[in-house]
N, C-alpha and C. Protein backbone atom coordinates (compact mmCIF):
# COMPACT_ATOMS: atom_id res chain seq x y z
N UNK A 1 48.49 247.25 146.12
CA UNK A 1 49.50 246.25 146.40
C UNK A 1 49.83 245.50 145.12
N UNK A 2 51.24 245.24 144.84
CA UNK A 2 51.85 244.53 143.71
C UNK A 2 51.35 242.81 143.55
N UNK A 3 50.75 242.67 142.64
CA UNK A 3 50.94 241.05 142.38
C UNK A 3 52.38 240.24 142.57
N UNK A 4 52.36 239.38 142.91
CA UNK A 4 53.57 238.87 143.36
C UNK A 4 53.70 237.83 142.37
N UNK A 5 55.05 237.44 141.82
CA UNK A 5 54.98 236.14 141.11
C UNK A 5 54.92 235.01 142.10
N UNK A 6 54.56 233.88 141.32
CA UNK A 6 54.78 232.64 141.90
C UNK A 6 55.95 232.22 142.57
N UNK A 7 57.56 232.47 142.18
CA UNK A 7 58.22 232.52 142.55
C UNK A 7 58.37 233.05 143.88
N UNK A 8 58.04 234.85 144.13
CA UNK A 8 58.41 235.64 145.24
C UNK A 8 57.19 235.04 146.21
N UNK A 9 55.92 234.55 145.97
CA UNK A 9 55.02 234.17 146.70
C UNK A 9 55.91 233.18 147.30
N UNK A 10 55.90 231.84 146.99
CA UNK A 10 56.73 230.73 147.25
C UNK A 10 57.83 231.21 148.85
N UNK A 11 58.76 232.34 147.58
CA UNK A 11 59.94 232.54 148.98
C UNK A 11 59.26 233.28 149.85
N UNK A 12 58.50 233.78 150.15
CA UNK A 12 57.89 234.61 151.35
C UNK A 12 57.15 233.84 151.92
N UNK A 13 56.39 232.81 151.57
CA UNK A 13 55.94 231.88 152.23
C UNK A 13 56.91 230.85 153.01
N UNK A 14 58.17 230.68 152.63
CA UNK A 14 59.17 229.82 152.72
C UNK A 14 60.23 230.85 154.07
N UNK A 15 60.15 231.93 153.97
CA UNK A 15 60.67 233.14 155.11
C UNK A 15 59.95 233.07 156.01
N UNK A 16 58.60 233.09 155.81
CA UNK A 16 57.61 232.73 157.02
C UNK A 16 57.79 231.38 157.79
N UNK A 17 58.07 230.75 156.88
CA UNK A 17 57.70 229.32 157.31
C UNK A 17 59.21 229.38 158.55
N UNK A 18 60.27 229.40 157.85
CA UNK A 18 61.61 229.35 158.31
C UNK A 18 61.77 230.45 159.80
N UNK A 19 60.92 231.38 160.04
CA UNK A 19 60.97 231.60 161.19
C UNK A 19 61.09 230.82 162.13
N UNK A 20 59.65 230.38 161.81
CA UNK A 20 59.12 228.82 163.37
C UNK A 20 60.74 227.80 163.08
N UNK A 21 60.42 227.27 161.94
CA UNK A 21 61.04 226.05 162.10
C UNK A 21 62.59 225.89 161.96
N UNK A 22 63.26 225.33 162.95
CA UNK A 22 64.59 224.91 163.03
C UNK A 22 64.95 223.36 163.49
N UNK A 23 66.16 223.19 162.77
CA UNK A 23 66.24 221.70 162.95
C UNK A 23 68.09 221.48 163.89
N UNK A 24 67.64 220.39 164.78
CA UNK A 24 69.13 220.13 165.59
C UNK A 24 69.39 218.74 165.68
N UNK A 25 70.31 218.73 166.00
CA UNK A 25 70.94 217.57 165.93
C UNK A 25 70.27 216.16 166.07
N UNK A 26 69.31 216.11 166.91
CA UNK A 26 68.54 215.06 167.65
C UNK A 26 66.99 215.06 166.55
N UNK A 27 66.64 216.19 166.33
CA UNK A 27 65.53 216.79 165.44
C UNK A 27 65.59 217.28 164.07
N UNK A 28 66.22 217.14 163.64
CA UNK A 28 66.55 217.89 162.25
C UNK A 28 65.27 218.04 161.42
N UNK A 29 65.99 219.18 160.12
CA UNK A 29 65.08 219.69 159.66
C UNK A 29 64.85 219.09 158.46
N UNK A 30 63.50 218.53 157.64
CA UNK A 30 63.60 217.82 156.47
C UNK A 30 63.56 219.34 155.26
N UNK A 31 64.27 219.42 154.76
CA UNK A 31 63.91 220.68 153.73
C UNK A 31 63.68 219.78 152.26
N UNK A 32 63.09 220.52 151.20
CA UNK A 32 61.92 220.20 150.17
C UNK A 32 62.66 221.00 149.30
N UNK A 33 63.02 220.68 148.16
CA UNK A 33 63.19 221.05 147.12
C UNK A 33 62.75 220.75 145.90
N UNK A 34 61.72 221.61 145.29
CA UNK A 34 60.69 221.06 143.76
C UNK A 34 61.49 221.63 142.62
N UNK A 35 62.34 221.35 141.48
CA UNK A 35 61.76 221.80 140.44
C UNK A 35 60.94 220.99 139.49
N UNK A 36 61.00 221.83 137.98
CA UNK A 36 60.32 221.02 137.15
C UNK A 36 60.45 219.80 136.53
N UNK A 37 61.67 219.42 136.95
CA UNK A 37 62.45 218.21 136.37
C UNK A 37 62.23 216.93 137.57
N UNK A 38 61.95 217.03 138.74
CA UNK A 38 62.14 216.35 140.03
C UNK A 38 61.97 217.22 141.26
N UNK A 39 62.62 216.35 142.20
CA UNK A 39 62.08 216.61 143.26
C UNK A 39 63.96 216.44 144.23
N UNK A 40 64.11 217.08 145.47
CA UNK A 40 65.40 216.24 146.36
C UNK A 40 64.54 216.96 147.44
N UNK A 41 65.62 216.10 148.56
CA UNK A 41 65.19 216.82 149.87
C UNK A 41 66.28 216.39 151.13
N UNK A 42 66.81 216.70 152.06
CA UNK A 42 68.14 216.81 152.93
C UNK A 42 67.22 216.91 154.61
N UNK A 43 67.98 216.33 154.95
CA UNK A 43 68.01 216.50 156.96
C UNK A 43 69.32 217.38 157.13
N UNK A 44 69.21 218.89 157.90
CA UNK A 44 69.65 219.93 158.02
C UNK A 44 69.70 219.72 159.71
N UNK A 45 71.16 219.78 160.32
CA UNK A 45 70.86 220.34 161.46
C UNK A 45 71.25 221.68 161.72
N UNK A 46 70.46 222.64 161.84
CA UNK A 46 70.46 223.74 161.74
C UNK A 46 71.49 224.46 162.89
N UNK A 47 71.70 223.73 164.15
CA UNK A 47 72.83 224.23 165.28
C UNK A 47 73.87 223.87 164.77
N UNK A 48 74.51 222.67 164.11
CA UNK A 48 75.68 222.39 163.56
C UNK A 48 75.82 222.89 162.34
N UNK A 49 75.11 223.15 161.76
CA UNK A 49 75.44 223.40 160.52
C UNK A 49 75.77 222.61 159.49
N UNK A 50 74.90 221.72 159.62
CA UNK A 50 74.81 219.83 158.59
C UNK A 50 74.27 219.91 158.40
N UNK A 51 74.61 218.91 156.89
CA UNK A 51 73.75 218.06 156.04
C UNK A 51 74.14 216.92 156.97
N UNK A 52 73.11 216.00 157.10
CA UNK A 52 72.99 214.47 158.33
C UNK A 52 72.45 213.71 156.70
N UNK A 53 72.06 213.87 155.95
CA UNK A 53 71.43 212.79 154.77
C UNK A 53 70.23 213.89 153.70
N UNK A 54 70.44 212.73 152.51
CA UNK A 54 69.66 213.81 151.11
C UNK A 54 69.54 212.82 150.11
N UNK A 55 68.58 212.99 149.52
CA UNK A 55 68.05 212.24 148.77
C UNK A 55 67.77 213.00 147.46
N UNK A 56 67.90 212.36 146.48
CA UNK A 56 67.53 213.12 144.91
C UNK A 56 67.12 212.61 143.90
N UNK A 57 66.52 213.15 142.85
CA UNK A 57 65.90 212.26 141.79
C UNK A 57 66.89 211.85 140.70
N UNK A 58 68.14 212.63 141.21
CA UNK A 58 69.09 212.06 140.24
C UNK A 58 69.60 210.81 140.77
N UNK A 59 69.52 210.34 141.68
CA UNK A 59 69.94 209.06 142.66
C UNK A 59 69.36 207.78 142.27
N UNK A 60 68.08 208.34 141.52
CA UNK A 60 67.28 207.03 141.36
C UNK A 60 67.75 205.78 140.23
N UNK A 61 67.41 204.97 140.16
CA UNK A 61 68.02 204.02 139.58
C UNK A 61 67.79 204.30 137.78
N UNK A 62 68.31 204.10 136.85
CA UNK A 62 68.03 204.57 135.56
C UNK A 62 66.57 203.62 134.86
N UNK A 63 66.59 202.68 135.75
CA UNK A 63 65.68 201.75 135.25
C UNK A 63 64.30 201.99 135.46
N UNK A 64 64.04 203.25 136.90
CA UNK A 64 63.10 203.87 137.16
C UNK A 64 62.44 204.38 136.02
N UNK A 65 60.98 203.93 136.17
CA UNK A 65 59.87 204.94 135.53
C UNK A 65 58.99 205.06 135.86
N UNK A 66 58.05 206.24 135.79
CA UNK A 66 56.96 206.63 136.73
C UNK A 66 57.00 207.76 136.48
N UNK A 67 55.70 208.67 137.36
CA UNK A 67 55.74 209.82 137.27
C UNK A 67 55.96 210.41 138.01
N UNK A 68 56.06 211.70 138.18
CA UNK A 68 57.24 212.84 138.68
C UNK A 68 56.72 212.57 140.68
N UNK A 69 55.43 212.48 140.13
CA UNK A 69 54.79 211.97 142.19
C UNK A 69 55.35 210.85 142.52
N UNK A 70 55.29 210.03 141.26
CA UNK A 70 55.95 208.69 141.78
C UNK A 70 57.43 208.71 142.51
N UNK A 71 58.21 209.88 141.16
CA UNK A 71 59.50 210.17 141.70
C UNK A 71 59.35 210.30 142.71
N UNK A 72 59.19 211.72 143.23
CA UNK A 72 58.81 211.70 144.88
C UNK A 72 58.57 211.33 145.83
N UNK A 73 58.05 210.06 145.32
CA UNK A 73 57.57 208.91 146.55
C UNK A 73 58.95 208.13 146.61
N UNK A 74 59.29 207.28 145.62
CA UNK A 74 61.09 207.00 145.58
C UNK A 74 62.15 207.89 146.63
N UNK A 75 62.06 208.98 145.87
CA UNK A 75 63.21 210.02 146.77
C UNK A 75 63.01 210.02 148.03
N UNK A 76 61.32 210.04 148.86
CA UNK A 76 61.18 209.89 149.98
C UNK A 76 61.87 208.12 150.75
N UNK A 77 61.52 207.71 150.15
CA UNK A 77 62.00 206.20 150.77
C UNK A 77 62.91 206.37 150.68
N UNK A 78 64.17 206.93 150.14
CA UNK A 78 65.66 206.63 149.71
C UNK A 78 66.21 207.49 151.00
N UNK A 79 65.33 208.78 151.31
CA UNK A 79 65.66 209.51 152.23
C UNK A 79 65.30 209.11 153.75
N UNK A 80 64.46 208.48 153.78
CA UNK A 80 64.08 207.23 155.31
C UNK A 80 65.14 206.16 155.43
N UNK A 81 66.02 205.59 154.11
CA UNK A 81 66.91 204.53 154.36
C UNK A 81 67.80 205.54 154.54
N UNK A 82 67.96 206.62 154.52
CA UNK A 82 69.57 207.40 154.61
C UNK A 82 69.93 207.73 155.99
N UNK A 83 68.34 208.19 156.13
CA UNK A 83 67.88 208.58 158.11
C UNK A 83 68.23 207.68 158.60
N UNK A 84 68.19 206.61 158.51
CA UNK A 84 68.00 205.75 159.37
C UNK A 84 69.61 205.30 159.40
N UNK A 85 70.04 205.32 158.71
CA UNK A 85 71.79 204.91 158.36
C UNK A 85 72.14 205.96 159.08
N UNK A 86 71.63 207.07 159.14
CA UNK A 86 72.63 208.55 160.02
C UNK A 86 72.31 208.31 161.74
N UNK A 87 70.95 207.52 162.02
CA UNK A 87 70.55 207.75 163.58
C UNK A 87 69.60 208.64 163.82
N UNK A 88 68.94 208.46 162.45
CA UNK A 88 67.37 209.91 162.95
C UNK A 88 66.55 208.81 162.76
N UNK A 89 65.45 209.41 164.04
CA UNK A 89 63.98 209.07 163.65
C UNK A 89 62.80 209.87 163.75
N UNK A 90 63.52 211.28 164.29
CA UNK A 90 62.24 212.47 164.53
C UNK A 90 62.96 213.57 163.47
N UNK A 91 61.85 213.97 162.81
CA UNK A 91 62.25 215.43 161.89
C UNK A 91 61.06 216.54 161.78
N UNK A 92 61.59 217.48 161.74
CA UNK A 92 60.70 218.64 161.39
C UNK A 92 60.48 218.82 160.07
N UNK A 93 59.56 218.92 159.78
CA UNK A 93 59.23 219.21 157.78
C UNK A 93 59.20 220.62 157.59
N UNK A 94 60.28 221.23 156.78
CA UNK A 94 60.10 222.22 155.86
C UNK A 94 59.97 221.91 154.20
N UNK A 95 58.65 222.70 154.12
CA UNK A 95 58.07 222.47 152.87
C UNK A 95 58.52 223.07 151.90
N UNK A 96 59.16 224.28 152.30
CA UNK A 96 60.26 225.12 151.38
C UNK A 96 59.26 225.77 150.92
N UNK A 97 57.32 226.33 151.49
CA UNK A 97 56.80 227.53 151.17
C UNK A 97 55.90 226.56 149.47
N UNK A 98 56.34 225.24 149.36
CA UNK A 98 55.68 224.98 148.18
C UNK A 98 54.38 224.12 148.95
N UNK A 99 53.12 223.94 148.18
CA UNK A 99 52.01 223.75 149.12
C UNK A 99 52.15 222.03 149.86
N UNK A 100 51.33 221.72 150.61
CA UNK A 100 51.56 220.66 151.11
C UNK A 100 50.44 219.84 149.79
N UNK A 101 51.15 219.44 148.49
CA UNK A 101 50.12 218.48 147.84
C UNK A 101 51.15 218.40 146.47
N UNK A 102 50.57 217.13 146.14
CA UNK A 102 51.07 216.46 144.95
C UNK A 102 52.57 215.93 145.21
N UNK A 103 53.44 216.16 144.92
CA UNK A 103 54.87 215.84 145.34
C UNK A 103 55.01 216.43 146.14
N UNK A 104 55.11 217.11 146.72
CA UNK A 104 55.71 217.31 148.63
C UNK A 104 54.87 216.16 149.12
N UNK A 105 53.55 216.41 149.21
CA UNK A 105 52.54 215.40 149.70
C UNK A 105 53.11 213.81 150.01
N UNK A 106 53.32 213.46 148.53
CA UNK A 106 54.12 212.03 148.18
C UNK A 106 55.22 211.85 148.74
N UNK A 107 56.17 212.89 148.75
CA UNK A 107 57.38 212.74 149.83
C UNK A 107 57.29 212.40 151.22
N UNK A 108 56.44 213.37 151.50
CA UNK A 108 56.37 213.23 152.88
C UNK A 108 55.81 212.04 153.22
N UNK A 109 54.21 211.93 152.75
CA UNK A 109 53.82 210.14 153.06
C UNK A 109 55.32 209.14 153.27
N UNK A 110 55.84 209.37 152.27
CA UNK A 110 56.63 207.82 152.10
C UNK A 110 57.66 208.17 152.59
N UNK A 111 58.18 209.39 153.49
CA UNK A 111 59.07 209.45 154.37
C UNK A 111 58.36 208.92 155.88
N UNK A 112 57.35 208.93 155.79
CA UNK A 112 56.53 208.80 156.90
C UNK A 112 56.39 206.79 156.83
N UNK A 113 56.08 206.46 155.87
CA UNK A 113 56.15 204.99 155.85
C UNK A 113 57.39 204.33 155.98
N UNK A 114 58.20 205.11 155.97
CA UNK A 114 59.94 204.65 156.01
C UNK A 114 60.43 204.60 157.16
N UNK A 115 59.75 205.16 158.15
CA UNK A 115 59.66 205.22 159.45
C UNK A 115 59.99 206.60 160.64
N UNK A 116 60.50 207.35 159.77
CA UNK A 116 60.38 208.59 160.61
C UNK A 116 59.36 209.43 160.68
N UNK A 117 59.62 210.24 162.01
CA UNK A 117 58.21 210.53 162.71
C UNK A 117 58.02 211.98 162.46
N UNK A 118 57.05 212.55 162.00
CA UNK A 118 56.88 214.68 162.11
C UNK A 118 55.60 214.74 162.30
């Protein structure tokens, strides 16, 4: 069997994942986006075919500094005030296949302290 890069690992983990999980109108889906520069992440309703709210590290204020987890923790709060402006308070987490730690981790906490529920 072929070694897989990090990359193709990632998306096959992220194909797997995307079986189970779908997001609707009432439930939407939180999707996770890492690169090396930052972090974003969007509420997807997957029956309509929306973006409902998204958050990004380019959003953040210029005055911001911290580190890249920290970012993440930011982007998550920015994305709980967006939810909450759209009418969500339940979401499904897609991790986008990247592990649950370090910045996803941080996102999610502080989407979770912002007040929506997964």
């Amino acid at each position: 069997m072929p070694v897989l890069s990090p990359r193709n690992a990632r998306l096959r983990r992220h194909h797997r994942l995307r079986r189970q999980v779908s997001g609707t109108a009432e439930r939407p889906r939180l999707v996770v986006f890492r690169s090396n520069r930052g972090i974003e992440a969007q509420l997807v309703d997957d029956v309509g075919a929306r973006t409902l709210a998204s958050a990004r590290h380019t959003e953040l204020k210029k005055s911001f500094k911290g580190s890249k987890t920290e970012q993440a923790a930011e982007v998550g709060k920015q994305l709980a005030q967006a939810a909450k402006k759209a009418g969500v308070e339940a979401v499904v987490f897609d991790r986008g296949g990247y592990l649950y730690h370090g910045r996803v981790k941080a996102l999610a906490e502080a989407v979770r302290e912002g007040g929506l529920i997964f």
